[in-house]
Protein backbone atom coordinates (compact mmCIF):
# COMPACT_ATOMS: atom_id res chain seq x y z
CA UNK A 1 112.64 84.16 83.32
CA UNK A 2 108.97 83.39 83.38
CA UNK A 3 106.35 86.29 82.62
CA UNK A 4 103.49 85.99 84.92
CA UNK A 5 100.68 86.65 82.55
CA UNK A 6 98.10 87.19 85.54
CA UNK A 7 99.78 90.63 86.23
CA UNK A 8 98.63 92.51 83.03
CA UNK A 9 95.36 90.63 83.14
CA UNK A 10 94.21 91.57 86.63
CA UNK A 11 95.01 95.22 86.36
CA UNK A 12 93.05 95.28 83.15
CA UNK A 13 90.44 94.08 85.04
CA UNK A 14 90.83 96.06 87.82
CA UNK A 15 90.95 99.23 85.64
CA UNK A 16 87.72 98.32 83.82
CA UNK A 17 85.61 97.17 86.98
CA UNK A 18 87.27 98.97 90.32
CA UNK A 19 89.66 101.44 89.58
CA UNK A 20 89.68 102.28 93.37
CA UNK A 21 92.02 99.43 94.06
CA UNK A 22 94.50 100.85 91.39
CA UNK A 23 94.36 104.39 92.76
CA UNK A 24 94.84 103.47 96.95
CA UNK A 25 97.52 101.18 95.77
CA UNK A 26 99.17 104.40 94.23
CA UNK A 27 98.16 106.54 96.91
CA UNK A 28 100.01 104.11 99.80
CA UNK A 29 102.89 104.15 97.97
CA UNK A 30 103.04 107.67 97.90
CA UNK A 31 102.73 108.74 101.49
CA UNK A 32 104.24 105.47 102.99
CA UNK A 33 107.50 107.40 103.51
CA UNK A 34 106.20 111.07 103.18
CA UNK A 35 105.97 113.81 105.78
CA UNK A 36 103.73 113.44 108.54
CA UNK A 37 102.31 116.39 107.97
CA UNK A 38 101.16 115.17 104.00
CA UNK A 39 99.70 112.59 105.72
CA UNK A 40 97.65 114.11 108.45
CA UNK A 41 96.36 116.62 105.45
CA UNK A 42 95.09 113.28 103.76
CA UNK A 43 93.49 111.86 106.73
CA UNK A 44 91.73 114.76 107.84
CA UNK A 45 90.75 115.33 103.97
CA UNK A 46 89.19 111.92 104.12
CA UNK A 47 87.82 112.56 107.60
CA UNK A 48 85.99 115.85 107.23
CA UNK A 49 83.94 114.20 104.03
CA UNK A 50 83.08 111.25 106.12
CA UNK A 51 81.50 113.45 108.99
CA UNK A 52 79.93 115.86 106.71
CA UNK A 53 78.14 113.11 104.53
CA UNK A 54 77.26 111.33 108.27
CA UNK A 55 75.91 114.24 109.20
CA UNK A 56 73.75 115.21 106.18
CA UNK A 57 72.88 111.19 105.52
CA UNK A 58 72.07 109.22 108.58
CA UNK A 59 69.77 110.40 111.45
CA UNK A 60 71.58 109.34 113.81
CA UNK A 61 74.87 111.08 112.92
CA UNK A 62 72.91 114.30 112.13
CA UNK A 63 71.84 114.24 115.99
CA UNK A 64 75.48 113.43 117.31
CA UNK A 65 77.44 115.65 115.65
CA UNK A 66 75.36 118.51 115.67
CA UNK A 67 75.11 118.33 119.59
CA UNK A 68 78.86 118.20 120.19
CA UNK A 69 79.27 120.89 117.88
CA UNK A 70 81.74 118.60 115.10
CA UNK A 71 79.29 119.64 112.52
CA UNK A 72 77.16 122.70 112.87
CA UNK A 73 74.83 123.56 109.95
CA UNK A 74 76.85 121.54 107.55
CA UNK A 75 80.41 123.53 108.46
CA UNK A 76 82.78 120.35 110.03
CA UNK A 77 84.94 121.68 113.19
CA UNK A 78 87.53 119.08 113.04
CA UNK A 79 88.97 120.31 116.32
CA UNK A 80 85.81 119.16 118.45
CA UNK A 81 86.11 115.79 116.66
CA UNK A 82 87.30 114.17 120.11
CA UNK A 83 84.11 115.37 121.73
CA UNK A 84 82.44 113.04 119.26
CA UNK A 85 80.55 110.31 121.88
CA UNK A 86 82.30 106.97 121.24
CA UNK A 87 80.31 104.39 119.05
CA UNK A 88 79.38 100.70 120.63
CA UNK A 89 77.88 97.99 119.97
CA UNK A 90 75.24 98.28 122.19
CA UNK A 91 74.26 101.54 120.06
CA UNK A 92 74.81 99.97 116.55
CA UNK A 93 71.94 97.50 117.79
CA UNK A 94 69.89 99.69 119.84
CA UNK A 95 69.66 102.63 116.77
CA UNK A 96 69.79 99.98 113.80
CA UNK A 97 68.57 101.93 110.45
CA UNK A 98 68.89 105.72 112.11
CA UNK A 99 73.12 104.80 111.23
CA UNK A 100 72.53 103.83 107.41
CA UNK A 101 73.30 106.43 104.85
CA UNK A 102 70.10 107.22 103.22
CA UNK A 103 72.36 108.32 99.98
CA UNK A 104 75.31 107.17 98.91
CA UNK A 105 77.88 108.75 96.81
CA UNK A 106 77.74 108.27 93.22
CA UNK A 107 78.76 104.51 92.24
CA UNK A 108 78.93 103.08 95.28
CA UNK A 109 76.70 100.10 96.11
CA UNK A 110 75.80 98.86 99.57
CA UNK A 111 75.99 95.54 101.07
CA UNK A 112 74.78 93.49 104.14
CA UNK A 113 77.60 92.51 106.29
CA UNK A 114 78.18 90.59 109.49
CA UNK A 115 80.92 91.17 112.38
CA UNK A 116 82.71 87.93 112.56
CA UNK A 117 81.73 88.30 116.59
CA UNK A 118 85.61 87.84 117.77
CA UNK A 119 85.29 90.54 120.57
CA UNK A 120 81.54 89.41 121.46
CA UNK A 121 78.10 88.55 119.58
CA UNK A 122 77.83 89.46 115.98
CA UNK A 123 76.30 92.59 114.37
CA UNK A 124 75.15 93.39 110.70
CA UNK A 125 75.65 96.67 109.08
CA UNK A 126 75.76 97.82 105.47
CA UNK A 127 78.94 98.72 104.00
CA UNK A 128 79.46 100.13 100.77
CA UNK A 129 81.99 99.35 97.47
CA UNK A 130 83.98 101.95 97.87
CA UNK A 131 85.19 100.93 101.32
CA UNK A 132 85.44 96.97 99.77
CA UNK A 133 87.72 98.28 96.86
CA UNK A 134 89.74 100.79 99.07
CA UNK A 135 90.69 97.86 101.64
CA UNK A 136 91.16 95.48 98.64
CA UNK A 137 93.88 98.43 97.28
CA UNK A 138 95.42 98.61 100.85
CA UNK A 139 95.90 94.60 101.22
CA UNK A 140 96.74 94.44 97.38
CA UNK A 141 100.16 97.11 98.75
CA UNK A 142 100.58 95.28 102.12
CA UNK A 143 101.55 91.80 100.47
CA UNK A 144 103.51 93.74 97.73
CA UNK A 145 105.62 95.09 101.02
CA UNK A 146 106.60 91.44 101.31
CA UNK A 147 107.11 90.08 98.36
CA UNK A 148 104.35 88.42 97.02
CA UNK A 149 102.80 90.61 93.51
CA UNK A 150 99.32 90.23 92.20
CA UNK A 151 99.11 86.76 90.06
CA UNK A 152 101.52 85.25 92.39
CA UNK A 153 100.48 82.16 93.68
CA UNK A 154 98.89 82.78 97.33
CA UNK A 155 96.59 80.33 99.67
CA UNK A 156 94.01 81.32 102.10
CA UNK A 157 94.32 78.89 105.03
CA UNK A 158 91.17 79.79 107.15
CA UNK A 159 89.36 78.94 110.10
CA UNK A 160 85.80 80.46 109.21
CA UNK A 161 83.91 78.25 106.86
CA UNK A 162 81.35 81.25 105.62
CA UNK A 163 83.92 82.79 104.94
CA UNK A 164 85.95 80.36 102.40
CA UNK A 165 82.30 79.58 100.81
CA UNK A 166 81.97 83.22 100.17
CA UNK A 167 84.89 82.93 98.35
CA UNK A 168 84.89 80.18 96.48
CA UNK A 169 81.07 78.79 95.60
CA UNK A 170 80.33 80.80 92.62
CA UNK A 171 80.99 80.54 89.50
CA UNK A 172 82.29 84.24 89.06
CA UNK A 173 84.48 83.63 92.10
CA UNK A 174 86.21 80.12 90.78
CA UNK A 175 87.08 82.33 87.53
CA UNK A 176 88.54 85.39 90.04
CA UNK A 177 90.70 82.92 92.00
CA UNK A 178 92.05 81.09 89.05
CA UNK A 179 93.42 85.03 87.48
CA UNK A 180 94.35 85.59 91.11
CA UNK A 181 96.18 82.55 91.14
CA UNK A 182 94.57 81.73 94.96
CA UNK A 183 93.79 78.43 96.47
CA UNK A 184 91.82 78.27 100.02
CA UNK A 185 91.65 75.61 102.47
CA UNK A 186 89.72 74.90 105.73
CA UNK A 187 90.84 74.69 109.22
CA UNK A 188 88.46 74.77 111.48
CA UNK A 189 88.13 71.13 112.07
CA UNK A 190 91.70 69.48 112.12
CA UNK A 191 92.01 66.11 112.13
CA UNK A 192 95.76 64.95 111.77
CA UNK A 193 94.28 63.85 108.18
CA UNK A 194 92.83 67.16 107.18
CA UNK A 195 96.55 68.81 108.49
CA UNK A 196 98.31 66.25 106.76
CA UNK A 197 96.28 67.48 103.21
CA UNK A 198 96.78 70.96 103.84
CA UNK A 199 100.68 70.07 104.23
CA UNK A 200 100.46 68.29 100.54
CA UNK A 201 98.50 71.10 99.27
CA UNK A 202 101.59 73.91 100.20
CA UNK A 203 104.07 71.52 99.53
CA UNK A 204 102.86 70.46 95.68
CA UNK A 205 101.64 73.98 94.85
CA UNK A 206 104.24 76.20 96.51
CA UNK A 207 102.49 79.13 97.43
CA UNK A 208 104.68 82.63 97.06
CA UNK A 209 102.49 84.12 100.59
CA UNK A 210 99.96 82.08 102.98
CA UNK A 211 97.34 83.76 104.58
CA UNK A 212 96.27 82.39 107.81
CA UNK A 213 93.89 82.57 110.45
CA UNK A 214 96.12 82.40 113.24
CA UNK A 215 94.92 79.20 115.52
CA UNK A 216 94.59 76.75 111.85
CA UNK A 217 98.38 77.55 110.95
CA UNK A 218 99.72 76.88 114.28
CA UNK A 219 97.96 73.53 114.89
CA UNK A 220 99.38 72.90 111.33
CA UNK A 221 103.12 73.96 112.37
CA UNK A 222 102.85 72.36 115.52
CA UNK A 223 102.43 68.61 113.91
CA UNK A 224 104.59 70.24 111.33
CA UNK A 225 107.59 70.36 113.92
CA UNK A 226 106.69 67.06 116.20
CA UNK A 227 107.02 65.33 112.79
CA UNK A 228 109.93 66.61 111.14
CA UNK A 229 108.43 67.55 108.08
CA UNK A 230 109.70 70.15 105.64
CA UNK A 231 107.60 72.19 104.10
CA UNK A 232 108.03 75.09 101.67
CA UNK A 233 109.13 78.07 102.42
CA UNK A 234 106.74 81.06 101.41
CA UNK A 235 108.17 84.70 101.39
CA UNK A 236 105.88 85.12 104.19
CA UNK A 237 102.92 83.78 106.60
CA UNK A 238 100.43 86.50 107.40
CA UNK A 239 98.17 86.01 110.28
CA UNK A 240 95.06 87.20 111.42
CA UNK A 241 91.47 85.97 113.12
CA UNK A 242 93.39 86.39 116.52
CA UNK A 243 96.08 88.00 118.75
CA UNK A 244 99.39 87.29 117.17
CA UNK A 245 101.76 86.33 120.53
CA UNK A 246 105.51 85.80 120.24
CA UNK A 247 105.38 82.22 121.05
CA UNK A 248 102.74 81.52 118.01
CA UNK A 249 105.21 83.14 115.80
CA UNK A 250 108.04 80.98 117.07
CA UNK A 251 106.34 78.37 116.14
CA UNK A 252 105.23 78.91 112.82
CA UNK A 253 108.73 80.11 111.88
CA UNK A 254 110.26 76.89 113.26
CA UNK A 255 108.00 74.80 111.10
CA UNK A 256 108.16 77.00 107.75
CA UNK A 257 111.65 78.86 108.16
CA UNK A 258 109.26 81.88 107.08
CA UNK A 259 108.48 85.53 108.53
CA UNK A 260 105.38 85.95 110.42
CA UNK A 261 103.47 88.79 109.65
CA UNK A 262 100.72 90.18 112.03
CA UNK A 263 98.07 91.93 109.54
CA UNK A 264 95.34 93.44 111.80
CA UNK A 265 91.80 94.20 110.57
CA UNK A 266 88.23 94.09 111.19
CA UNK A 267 85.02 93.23 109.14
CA UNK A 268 83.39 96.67 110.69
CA UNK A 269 86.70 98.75 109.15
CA UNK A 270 88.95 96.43 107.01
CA UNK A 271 92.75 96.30 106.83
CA UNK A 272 93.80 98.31 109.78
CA UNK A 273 97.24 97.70 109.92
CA UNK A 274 99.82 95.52 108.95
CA UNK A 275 103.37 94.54 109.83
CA UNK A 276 106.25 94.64 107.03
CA UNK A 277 109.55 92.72 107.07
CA UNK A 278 111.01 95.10 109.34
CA UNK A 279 108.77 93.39 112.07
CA UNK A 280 108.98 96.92 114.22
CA UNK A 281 105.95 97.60 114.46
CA UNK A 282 102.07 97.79 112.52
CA UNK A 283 101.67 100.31 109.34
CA UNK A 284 98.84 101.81 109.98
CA UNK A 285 96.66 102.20 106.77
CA UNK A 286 95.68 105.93 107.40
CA UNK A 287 93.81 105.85 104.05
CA UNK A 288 91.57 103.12 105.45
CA UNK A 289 91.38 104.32 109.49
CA UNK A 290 91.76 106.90 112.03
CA UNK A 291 92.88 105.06 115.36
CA UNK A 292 93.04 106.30 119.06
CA UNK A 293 94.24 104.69 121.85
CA UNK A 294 92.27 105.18 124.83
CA UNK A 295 91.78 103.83 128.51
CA UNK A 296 89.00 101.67 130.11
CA UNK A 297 87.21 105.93 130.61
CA UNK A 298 87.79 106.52 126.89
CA UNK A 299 90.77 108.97 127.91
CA UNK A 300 93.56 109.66 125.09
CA UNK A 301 96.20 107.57 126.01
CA UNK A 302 100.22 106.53 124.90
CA UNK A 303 102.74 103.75 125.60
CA UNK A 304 100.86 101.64 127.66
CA UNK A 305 98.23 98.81 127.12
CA UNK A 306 95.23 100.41 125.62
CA UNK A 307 91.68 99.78 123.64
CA UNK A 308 91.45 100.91 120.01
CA UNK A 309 88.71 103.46 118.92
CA UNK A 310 88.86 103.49 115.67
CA UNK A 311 86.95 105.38 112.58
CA UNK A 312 86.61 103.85 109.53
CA UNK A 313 87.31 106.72 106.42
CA UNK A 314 85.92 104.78 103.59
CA UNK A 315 82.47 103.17 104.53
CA UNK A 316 80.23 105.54 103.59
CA UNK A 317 76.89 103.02 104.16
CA UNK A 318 77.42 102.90 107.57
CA UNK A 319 79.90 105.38 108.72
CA UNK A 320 82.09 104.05 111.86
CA UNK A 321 83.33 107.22 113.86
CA UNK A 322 85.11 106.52 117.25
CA UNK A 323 83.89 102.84 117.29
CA UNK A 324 85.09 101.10 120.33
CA UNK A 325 85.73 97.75 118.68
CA UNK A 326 86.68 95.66 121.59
């Protein structure tokens, strides 16, 4: 039996450079099965920093929260949290720097980021390298859940070209995807050549997980099954970029013989949730996210079709607190 000598390698680096990832990883697997109770006392740990340090660090936070009475001279009153006014869009552009922390906590670094503009136009907003290692940490346990380990060999088959220069143009990030062991691939224009290269590409290289943006892989697994082809079978095909219906996983699964995993997640927030094997259902990552399901008057709401307000526990550049994503 092969050892993969990526594993030892990338938690060295890890430990040296973002020890973050290392300790959420830990973290998830210690309340994934533990009391509910352990892990409401987490989230609302987590929660009353973030509206403290909004309150103390952004203007516009410091306003907010002291008017509905969540934070009141510094002291945070978790119970009027849900009197918090919802966060939108429309806000994020119409208050612009009065959300940005003016301090951040010590070694974490801010960044410029951009919405990828899925539920309407884009917006930019700082987020900070704590939040960027903590989601890393979360996605890091999430593949683990199905099979695929650090080092194993994994390719990014994705439909936003930014996004797949991000990741590969620089030197520093050629050197991080050969330890990673991670290939990408475009599919945002696919002509029945390009599809028929990406096919080669999983085929010769055998990829333990693929991660997809959802409309790319089933254009791919679509000429995949009109063709007959056989492909390789990865321990699993994680989707995201879009809604993940029952027929697109039908689909994919005919062509690959693979599970489909929905993995939900945001630019604004990160990993949000994820399915496992089990397929019953999205983990929530409460380390990452606090999520409410409300109706179309932003009314607590269960079992039924609902919109997602959802506060993101780890950005502290930009804090997101009750943001009605869309």
């Amino acid at each position: 039996m092969s050892v993969n000598w990526r594993v030892p390698v990338i938690n060295l680096a890890l430990r040296l450079t973002s020890p973050v990832v290392l300790r959420e990883q830990a973290l998830i697997s210690s309340i994934e099965r533990a009391p509910r109770a352990r892990v409401d006392d987490l989230q609302n740990e987590r929660l009353e920093r973030l509206l403290h340090h909004a309150w103390s660090q952004t203007d516009y936070y410091h306003d907010v929260l002291e008017s509905c009475g969540a934070v009141r001279g510094g002291k945070v009153d978790l119970s009027r949290f849900g009197d918090i006014p919802f966060l939108t869009k429309d806000i994020i552009r119409s208050q612009g720097s009065r959300l940005f922390a003016r301090k951040l906590p010590d070694g974490r670094r801010s960044s410029l980021i951009t919405s990828g503009g899925t539920t309407g136009a884009p917006i930019q907003f700082p987020q900070d390298s704590g939040h960027w290692d903590a989601n890393i940490g979360t996605r890091i346990y999430q593949f683990s859940t199905l099979g695929k380990e650090p080092g194993d060999p994994e390719m990014k088959v994705w439909g936003n070209e930014g996004d797949l220069n991000k990741g590969t143009s620089s030197p520093i990030k050629r050197v991080e995807n050969f330890i990673y062991n991670r290939r990408y691939q475009g599919a945002w224009y696919l002509s029945e050549e390009r599809i028929n290269e990406i096919i080669r590409e999983i085929n010769d290289w055998r990829p333990k997980l693929l991660w997809c943006f959802r409309d790319g892989i089933d254009a791919i697994a679509k000429y995949v099954n009109a063709h007959g082809i056989r492909m390789h079978r990865p321990a699993a095909i994680v989707l995201g970029g879009s809604t993940v219906y029952p027929f697109v996983v039908r689909t994919i699964e005919q062509a690959f013989k693979s599970p489909v995993i929905s993995a939900y997640g945001s630019r604004e927030i990160g990993g949000v949730a994820c399915e496992c094997l089990d397929r019953n259902g999205h983990h929530i990552s409460v380390n990452l996210a606090r999520i409410e399901t409300i109706d179309a008057q932003g009314r607590s709401v269960k079992d039924q079709d609902a919109e997602l307000a959802i506060t993101g526990l780890q950005n502290y550049a930009m804090p997101f607190i009750r943001y009605r994503i869309g």
